[in-house]
Structure formats: C-alpha cells, structure tokens
Protein backbone atom coordinates (compact mmCIF):
# COMPACT_ATOMS: atom_id res chain seq x y z
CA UNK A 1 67.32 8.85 78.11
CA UNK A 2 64.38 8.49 80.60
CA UNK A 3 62.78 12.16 81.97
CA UNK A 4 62.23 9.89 85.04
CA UNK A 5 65.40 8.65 85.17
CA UNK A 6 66.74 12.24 85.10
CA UNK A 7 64.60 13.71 87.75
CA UNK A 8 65.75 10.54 90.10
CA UNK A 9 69.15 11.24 89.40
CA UNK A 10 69.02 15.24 90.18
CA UNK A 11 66.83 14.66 92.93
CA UNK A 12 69.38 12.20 94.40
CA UNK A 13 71.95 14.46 94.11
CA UNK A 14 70.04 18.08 95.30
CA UNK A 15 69.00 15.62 98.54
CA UNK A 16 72.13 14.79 98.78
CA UNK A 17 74.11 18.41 98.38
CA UNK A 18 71.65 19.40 100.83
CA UNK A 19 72.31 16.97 103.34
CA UNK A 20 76.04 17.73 102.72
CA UNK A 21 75.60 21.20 103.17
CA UNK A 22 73.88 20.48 107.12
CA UNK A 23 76.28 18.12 107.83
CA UNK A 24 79.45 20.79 107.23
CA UNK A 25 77.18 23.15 109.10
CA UNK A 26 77.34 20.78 112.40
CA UNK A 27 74.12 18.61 111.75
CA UNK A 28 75.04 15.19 112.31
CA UNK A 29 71.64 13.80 111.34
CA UNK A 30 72.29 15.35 107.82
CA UNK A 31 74.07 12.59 107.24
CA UNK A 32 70.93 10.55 106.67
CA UNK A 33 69.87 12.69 103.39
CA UNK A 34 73.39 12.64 102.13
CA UNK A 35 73.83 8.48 102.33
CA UNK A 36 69.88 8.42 100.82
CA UNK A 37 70.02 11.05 98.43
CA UNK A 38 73.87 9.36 97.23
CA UNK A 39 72.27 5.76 96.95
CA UNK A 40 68.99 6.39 95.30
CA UNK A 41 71.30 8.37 92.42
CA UNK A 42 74.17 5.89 92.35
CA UNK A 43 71.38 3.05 91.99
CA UNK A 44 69.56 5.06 89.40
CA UNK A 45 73.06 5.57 87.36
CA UNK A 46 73.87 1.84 87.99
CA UNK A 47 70.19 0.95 86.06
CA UNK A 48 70.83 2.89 82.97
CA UNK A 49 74.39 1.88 82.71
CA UNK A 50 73.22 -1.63 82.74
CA UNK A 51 70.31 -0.62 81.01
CA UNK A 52 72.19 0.89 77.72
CA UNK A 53 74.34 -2.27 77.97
CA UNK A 54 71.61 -4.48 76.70
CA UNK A 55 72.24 -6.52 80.62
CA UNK A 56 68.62 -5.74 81.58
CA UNK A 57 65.48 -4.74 79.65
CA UNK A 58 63.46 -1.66 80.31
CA UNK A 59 61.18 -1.79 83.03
C-alpha cells in the first residue's frame, strides 16, 4: 500500500463528507466538493485496484 495513495483516498472522502454535510444543510454549491472529493477517491481506488492486478505498472 502507497502512504500517498492513502492520504488521496481519505482526503477524497473527508472533502467529500464535508461537502455532503453543506449540501444537507441547504448549500447547493456543496455539491461541488462532494462530486470532487467522490471522483478524486473513486479514481484513486480504481488505480490500485488495477494496480494490484498487475493491469498497470507503478507510476
């Protein structure tokens, strides 16, 4: 497992409970965060799946 990996993947998803949280509070522009913070950790999970899968090499 890559640290940096990690940190990408719980940053994704703190940015996007955050932007969850203001968007259930009434703050439609929350829902900026929440679709960034969701893609940037679904794209980091997607990497390291195919990453472990022999697919891609490191970068």
């Amino acid at each position: 497992m890559r640290w940096s990996s990690l940190f990408t993947v719980v940053g994704g998803v703190v940015v996007a409970a955050v932007g969850l949280f203001g968007l259930l509070s009434g703050h439609p522009w929350s829902a900026v965060p929440l679709a960034l913070g969701s893609a940037i950790a679904l794209r980091e999970v997607r990497y390291l799946q195919r990453l472990r899968t022999g697919k891609i090499r490191e970068r």
